[in-house]
PDB file of N, CA and C in Angstrom:
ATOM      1  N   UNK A   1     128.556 182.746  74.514  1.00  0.00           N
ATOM      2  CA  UNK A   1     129.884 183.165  74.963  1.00  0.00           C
ATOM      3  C   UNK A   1     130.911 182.881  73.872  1.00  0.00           C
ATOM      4  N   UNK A   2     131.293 183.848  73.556  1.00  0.00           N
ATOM      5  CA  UNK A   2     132.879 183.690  72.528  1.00  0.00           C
ATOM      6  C   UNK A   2     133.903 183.092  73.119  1.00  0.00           C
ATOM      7  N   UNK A   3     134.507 182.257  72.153  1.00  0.00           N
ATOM      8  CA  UNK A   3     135.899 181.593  72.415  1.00  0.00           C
ATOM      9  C   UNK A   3     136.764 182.130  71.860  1.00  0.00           C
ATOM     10  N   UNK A   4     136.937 183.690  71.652  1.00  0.00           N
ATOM     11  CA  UNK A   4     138.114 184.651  71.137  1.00  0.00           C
ATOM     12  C   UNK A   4     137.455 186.013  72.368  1.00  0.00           C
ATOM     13  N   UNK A   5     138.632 186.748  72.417  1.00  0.00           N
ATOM     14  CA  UNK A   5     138.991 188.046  73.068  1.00  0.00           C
ATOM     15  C   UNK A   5     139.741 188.551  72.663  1.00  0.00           C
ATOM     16  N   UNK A   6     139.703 190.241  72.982  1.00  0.00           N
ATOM     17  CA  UNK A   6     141.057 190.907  72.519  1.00  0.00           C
ATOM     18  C   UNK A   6     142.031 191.450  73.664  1.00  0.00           C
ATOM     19  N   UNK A   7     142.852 191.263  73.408  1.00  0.00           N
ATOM     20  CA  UNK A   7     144.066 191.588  74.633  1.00  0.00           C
ATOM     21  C   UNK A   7     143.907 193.139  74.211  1.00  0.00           C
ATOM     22  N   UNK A   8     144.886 194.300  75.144  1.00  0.00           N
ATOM     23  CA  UNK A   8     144.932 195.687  75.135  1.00  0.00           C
ATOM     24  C   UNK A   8     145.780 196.297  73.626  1.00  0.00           C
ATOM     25  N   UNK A   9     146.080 195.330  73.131  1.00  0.00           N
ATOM     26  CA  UNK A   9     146.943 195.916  71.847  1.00  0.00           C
ATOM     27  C   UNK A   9     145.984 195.639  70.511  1.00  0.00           C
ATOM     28  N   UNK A  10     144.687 195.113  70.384  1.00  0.00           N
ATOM     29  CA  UNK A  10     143.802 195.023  69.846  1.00  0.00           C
ATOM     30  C   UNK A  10     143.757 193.498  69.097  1.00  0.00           C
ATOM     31  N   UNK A  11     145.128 192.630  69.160  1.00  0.00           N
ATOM     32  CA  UNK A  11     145.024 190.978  68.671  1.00  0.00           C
ATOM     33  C   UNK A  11     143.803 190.397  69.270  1.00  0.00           C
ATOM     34  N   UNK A  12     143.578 189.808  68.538  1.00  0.00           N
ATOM     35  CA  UNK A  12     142.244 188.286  68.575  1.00  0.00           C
ATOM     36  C   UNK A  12     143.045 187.175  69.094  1.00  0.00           C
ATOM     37  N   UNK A  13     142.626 186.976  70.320  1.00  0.00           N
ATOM     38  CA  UNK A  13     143.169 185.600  71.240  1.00  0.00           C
ATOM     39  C   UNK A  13     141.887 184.565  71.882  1.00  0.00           C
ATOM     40  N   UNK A  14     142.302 183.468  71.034  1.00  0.00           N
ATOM     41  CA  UNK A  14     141.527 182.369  71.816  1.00  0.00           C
ATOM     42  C   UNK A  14     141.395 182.410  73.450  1.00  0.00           C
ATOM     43  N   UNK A  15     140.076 181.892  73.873  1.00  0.00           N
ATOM     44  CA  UNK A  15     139.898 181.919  75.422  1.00  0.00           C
ATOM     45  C   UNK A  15     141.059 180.800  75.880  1.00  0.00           C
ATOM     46  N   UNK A  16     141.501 180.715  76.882  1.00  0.00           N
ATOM     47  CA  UNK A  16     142.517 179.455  77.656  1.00  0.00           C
ATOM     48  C   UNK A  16     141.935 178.928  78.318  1.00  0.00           C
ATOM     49  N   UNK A  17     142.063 177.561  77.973  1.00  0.00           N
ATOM     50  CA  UNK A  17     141.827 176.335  79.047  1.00  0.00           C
ATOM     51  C   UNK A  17     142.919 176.145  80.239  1.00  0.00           C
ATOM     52  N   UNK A  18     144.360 176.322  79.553  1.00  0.00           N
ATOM     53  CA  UNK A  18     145.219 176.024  80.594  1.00  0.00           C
ATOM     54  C   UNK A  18     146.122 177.377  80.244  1.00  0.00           C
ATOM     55  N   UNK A  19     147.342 177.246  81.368  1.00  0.00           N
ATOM     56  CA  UNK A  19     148.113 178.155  81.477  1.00  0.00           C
ATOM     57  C   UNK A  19     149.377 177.994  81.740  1.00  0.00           C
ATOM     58  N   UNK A  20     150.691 177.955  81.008  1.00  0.00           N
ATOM     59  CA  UNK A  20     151.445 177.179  81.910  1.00  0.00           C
ATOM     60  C   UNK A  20     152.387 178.580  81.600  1.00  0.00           C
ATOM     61  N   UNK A  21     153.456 178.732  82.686  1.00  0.00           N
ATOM     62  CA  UNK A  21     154.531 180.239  82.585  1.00  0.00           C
ATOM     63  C   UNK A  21     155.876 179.607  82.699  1.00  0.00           C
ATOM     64  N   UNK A  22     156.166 179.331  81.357  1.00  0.00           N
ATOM     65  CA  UNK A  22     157.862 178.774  81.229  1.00  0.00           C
ATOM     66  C   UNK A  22     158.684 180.401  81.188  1.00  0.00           C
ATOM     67  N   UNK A  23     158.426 180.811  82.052  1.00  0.00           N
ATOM     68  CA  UNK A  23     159.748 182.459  81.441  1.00  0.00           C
ATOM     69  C   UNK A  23     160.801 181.692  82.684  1.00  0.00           C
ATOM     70  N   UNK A  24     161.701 182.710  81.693  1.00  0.00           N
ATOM     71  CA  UNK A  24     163.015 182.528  82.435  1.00  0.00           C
ATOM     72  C   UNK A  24     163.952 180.922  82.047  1.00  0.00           C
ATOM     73  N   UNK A  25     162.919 180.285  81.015  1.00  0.00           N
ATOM     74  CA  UNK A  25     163.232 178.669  80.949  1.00  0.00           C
ATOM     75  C   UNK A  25     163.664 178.711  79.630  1.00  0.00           C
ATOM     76  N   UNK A  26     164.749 178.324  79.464  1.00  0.00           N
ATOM     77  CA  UNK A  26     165.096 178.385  77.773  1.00  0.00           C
ATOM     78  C   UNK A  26     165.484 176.724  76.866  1.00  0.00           C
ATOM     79  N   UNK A  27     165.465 176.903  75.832  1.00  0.00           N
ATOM     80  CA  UNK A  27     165.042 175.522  74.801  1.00  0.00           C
ATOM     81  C   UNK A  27     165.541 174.371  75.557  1.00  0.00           C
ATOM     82  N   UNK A  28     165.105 172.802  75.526  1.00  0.00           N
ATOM     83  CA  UNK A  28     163.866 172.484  75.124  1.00  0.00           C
ATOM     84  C   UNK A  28     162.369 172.463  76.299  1.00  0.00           C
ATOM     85  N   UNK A  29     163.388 173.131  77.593  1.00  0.00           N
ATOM     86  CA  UNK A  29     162.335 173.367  78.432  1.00  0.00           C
ATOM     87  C   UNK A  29     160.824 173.965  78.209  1.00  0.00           C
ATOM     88  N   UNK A  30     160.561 175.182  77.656  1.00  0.00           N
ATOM     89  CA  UNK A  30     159.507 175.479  77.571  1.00  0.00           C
ATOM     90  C   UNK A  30     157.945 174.493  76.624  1.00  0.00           C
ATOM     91  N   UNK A  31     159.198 173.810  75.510  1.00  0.00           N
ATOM     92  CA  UNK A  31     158.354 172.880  74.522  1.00  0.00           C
ATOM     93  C   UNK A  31     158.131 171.878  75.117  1.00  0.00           C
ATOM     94  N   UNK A  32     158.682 171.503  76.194  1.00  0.00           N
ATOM     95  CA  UNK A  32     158.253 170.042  76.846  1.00  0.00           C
ATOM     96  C   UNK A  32     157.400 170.571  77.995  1.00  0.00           C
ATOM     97  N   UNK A  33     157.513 171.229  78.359  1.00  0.00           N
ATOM     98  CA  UNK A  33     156.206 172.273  79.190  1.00  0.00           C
ATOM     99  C   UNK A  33     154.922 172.160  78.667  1.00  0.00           C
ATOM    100  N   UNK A  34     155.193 172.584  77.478  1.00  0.00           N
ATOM    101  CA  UNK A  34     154.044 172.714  76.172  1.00  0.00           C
ATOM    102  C   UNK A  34     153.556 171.052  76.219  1.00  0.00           C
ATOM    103  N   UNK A  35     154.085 170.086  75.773  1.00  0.00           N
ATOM    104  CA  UNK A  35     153.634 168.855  75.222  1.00  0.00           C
ATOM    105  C   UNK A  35     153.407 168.771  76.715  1.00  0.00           C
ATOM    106  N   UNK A  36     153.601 168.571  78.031  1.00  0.00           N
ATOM    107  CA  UNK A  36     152.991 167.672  78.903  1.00  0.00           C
ATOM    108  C   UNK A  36     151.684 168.572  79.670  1.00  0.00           C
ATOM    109  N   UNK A  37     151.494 169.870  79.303  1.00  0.00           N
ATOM    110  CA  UNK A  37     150.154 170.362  79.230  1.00  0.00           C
ATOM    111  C   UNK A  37     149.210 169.946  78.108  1.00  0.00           C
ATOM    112  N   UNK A  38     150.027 169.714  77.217  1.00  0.00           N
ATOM    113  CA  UNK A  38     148.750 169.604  75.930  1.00  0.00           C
ATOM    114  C   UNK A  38     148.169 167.896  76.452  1.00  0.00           C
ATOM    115  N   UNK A  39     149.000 167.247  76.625  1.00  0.00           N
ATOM    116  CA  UNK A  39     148.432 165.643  76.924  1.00  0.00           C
ATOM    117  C   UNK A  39     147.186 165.858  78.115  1.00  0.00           C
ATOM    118  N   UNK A  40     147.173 166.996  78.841  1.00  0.00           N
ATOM    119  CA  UNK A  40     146.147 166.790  79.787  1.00  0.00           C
ATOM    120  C   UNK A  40     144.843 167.820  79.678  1.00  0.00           C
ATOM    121  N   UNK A  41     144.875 168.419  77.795  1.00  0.00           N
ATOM    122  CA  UNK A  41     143.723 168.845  77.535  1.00  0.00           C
ATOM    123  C   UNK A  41     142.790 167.634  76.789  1.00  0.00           C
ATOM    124  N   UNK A  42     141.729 168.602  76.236  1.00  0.00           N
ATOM    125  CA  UNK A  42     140.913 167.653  75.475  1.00  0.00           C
ATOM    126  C   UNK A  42     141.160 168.314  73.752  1.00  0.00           C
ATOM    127  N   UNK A  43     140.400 167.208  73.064  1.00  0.00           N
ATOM    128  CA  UNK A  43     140.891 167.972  71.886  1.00  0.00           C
ATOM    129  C   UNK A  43     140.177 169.426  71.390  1.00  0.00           C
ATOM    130  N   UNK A  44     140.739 170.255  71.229  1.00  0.00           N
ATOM    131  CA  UNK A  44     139.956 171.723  70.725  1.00  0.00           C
ATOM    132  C   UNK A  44     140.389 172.609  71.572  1.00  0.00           C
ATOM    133  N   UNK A  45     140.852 171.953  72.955  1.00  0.00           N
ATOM    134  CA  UNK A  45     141.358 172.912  74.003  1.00  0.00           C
ATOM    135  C   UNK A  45     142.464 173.920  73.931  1.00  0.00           C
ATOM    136  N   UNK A  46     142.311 175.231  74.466  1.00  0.00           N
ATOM    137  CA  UNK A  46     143.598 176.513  74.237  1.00  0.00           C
ATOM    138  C   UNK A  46     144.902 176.339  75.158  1.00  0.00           C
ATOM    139  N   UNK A  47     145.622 176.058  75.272  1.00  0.00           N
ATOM    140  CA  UNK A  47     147.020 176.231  76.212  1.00  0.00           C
ATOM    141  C   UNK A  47     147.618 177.357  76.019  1.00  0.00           C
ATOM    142  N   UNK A  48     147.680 178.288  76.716  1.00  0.00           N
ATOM    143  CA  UNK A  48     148.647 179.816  76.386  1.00  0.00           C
ATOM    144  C   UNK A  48     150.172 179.383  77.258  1.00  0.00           C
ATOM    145  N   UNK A  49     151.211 179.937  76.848  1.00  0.00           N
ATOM    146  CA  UNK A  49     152.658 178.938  77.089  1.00  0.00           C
ATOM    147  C   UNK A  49     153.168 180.385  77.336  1.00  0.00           C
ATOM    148  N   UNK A  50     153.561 180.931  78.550  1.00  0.00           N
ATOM    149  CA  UNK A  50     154.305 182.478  78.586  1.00  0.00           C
ATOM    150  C   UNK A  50     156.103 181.776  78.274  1.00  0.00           C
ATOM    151  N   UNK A  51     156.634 182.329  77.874  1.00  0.00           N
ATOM    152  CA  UNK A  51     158.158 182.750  77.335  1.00  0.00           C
ATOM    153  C   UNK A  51     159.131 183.746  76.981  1.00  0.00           C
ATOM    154  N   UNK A  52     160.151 183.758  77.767  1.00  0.00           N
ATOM    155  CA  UNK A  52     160.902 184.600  77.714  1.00  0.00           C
ATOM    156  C   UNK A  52     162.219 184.083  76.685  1.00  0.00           C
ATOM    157  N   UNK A  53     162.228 182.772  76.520  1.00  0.00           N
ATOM    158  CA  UNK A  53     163.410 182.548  75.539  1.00  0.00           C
ATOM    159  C   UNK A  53     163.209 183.309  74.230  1.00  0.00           C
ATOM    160  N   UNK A  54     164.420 183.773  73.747  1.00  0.00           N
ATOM    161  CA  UNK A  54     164.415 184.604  72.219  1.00  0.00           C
ATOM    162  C   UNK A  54     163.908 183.614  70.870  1.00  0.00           C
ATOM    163  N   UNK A  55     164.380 182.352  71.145  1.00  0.00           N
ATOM    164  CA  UNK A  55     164.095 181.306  70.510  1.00  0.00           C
ATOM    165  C   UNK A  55     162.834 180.918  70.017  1.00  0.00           C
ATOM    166  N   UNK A  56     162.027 181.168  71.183  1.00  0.00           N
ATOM    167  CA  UNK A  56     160.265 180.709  71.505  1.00  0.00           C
ATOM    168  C   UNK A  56     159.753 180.534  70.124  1.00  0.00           C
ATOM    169  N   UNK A  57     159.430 182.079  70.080  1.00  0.00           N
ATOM    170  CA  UNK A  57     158.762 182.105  68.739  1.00  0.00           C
ATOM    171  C   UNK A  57     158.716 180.979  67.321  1.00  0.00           C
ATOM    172  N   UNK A  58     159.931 180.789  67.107  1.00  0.00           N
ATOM    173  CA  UNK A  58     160.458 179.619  66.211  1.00  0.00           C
ATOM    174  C   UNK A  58     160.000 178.819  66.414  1.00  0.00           C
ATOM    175  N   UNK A  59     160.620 178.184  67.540  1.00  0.00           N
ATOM    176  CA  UNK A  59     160.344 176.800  68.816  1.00  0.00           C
ATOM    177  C   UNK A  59     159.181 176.165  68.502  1.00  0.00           C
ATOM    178  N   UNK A  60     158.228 177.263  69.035  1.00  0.00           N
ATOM    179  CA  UNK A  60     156.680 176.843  68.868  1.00  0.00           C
ATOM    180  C   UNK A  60     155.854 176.601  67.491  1.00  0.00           C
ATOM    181  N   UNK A  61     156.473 177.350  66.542  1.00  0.00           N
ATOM    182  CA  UNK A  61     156.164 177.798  64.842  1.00  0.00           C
ATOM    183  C   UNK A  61     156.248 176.210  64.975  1.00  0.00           C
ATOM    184  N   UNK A  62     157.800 175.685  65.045  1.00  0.00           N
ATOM    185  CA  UNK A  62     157.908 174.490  64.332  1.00  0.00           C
ATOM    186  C   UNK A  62     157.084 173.196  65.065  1.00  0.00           C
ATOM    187  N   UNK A  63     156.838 173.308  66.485  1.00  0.00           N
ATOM    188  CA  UNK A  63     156.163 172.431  67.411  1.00  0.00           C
ATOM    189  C   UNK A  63     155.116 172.030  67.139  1.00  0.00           C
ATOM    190  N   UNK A  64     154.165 173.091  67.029  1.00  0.00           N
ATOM    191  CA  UNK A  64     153.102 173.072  66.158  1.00  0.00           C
ATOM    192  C   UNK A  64     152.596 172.285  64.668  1.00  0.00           C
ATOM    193  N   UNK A  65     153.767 172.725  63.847  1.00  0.00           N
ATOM    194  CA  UNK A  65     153.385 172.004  63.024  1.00  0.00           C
ATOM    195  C   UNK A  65     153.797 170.670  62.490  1.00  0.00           C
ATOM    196  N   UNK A  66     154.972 170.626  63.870  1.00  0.00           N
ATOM    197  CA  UNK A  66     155.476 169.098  63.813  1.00  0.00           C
ATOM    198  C   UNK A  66     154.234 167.692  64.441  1.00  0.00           C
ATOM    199  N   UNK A  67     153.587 168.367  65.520  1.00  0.00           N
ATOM    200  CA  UNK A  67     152.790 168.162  66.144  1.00  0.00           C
ATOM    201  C   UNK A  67     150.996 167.557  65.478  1.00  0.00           C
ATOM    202  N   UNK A  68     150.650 168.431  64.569  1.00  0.00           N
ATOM    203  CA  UNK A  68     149.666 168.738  64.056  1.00  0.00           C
ATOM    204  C   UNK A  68     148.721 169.668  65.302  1.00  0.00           C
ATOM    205  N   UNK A  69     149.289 170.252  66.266  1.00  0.00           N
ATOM    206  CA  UNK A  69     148.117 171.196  67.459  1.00  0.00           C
ATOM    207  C   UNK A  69     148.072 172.679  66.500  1.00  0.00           C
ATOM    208  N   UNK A  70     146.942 173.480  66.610  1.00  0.00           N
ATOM    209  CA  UNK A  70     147.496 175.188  65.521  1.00  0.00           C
ATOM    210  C   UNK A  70     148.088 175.695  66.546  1.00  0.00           C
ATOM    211  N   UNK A  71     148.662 176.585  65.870  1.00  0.00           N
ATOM    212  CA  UNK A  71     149.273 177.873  66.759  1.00  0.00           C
ATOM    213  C   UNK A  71     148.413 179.027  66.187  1.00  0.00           C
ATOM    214  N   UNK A  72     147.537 179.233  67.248  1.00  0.00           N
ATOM    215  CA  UNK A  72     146.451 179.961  67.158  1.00  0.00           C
ATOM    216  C   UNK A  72     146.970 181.814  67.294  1.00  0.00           C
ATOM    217  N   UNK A  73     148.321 181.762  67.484  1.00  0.00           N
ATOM    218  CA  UNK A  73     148.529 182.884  68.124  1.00  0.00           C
ATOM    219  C   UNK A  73     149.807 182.987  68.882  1.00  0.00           C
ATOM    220  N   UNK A  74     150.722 183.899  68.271  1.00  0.00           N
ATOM    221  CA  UNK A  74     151.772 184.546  69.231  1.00  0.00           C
ATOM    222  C   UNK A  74     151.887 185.851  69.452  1.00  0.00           C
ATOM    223  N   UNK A  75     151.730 186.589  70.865  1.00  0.00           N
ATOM    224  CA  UNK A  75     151.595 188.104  71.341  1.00  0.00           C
ATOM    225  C   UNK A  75     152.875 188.212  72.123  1.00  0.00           C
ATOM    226  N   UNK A  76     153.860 189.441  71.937  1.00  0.00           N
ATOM    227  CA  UNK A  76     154.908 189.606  72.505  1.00  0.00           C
ATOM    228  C   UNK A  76     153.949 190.752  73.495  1.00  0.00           C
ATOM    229  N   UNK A  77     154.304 190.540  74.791  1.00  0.00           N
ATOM    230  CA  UNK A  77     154.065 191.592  76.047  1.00  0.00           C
ATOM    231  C   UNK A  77     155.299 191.805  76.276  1.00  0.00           C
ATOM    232  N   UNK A  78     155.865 192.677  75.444  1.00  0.00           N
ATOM    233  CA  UNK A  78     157.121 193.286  76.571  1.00  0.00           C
ATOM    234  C   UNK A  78     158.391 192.190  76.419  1.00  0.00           C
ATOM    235  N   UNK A  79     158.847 191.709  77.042  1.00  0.00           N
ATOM    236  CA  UNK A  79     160.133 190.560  77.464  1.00  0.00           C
ATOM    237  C   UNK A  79     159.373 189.369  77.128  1.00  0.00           C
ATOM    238  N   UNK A  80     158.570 189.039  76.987  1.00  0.00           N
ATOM    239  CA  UNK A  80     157.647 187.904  77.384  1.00  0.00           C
ATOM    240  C   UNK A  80     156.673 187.565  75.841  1.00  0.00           C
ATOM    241  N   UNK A  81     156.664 186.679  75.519  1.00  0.00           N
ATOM    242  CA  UNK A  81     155.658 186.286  74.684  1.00  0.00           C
ATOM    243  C   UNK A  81     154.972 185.226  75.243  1.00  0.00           C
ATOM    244  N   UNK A  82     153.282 185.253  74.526  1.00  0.00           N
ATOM    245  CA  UNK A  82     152.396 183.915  74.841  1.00  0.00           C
ATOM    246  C   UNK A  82     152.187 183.396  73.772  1.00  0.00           C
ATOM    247  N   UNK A  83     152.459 181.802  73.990  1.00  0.00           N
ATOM    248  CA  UNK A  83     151.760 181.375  72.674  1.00  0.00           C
ATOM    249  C   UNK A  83     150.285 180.677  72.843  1.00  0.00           C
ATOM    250  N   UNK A  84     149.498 180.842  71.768  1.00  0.00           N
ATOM    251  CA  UNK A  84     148.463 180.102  72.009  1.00  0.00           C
ATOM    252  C   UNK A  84     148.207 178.984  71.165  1.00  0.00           C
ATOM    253  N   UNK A  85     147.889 177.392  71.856  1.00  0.00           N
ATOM    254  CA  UNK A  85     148.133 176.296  70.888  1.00  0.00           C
ATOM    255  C   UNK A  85     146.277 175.594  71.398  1.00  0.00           C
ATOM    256  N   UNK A  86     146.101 175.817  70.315  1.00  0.00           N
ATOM    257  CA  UNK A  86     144.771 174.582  70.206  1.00  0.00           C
ATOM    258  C   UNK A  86     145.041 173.077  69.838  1.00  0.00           C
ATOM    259  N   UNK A  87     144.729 172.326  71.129  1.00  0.00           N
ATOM    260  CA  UNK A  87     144.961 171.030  70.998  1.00  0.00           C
ATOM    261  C   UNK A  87     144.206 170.081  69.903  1.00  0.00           C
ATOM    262  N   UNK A  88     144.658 169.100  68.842  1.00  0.00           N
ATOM    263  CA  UNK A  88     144.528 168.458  67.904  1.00  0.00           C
ATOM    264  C   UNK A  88     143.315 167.597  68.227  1.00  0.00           C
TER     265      UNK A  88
END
């Protein structure tokens, strides 16, 4: 079994362990969303983070690498982006 898929727009996305849907939640809500899901993976694990803040994108760029988790992946659907973070 693969631990990548492709969504309908043809990107390569890691499988998810967790899921958490911050839309509608704007800075630093969605990133602290992010960190208190990531504390309850294991390490290697996928978290996909939905977002509607304009900000996100950034947000997460820098979270990530403040963090040391990758950012395996950001897909805009529409209003909405997911990010995908593999836990450290």
């Amino acid at each position: 079994m693969s631990d990548l898929t492709t969504n309908s727009s043809g990107e390569t996305i890691p499988a998810v362990d967790l899921e958490v849907d911050a839309s509608g939640l704007k800075c630093p809500l969605p990133i602290l969303r992010a960190k208190k899901a990531l504390a309850q993976l294991q390490s290697g694990q996928v978290l996909k983070v939905v977002t509607t803040d304009t900000h996100a994108i950034q947000d997460f760029q820098a979270f990530a690498k403040q963090t040391g988790n990758a950012l395996e992946a950001q897909v805009e659907e529409g209003l909405a982006v997911s990010h995908y973070l593999r836990r450290r």
